[in-house]
Protein backbone atom coordinates (compact mmCIF):
# COMPACT_ATOMS: atom_id res chain seq x y z
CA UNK A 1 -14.30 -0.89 -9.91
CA UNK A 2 -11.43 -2.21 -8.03
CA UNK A 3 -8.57 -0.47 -6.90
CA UNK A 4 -5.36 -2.09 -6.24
CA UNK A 5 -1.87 -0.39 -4.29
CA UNK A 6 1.23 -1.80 -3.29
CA UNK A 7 2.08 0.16 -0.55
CA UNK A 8 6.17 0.64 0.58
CA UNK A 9 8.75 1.90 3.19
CA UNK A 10 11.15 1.23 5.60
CA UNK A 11 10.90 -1.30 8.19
CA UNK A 12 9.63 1.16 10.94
CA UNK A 13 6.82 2.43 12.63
CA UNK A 14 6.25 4.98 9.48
CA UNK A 15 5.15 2.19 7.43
CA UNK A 16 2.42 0.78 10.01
CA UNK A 17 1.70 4.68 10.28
CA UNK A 18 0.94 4.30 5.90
CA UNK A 19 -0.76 0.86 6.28
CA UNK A 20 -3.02 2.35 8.93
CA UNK A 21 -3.74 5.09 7.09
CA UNK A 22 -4.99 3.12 3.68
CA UNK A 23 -7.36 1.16 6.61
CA UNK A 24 -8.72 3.85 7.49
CA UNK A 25 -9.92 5.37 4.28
CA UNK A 26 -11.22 1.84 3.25
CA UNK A 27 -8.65 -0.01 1.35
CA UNK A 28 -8.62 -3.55 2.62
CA UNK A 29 -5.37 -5.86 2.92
CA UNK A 30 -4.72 -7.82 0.26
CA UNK A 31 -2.46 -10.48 1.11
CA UNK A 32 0.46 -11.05 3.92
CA UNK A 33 3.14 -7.85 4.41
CA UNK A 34 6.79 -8.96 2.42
CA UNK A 35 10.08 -7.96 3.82
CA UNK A 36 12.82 -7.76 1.97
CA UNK A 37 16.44 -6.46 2.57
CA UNK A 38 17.69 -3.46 0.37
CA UNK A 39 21.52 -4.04 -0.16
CA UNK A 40 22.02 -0.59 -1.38
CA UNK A 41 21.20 1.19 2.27
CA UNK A 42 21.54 -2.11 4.09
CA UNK A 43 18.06 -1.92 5.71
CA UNK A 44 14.50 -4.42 5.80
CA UNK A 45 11.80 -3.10 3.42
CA UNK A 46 8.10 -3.33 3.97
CA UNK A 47 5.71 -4.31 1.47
CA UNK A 48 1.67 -4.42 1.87
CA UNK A 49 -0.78 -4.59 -1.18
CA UNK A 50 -4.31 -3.25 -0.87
CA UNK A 51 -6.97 -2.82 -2.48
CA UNK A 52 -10.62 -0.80 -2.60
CA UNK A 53 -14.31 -1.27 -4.33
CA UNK A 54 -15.17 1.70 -5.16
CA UNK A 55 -17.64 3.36 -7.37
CA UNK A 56 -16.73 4.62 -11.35
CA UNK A 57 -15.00 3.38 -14.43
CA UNK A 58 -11.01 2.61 -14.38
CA UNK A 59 -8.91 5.05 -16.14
CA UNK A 60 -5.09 4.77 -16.46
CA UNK A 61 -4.40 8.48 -15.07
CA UNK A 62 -6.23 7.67 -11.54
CA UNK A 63 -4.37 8.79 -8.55
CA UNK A 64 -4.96 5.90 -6.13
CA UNK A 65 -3.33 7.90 -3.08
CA UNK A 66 -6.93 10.29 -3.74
CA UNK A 67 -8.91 7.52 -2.56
């Protein structure tokens, strides 16, 4: 099956740190990063999907952030 997460954060290192991390275990980029700018606390936000084959059948109550 195919496994698909949008991953999130601030404009900083600690989302390269959360992107690097997904590599790592095997989830493959899916797609350019977004950026987009959050009026509410006036920063840039980072946006990367991902995604990973892996073996099994989908079920809604998956926790992606296992694999």
């Amino acid at each position: 099956m195919k496994l698909y997460r949008f991953l999130t954060g601030p404009d900083d290192s600690s989302f390269c740190h959360k992107v690097t991390v997904a590599l790592n275990k095997g989830w493959l980029l899916h797609g350019p990063p977004t950026y987009a700018y959050d009026v509410e606390t006036r920063t840039m936000r980072c946006g990367q999907a991902v995604y990973k084959e892996v073996d099994g059948e989908y079920r809604p109550d998956i926790k992606l952030g296992e694999y």
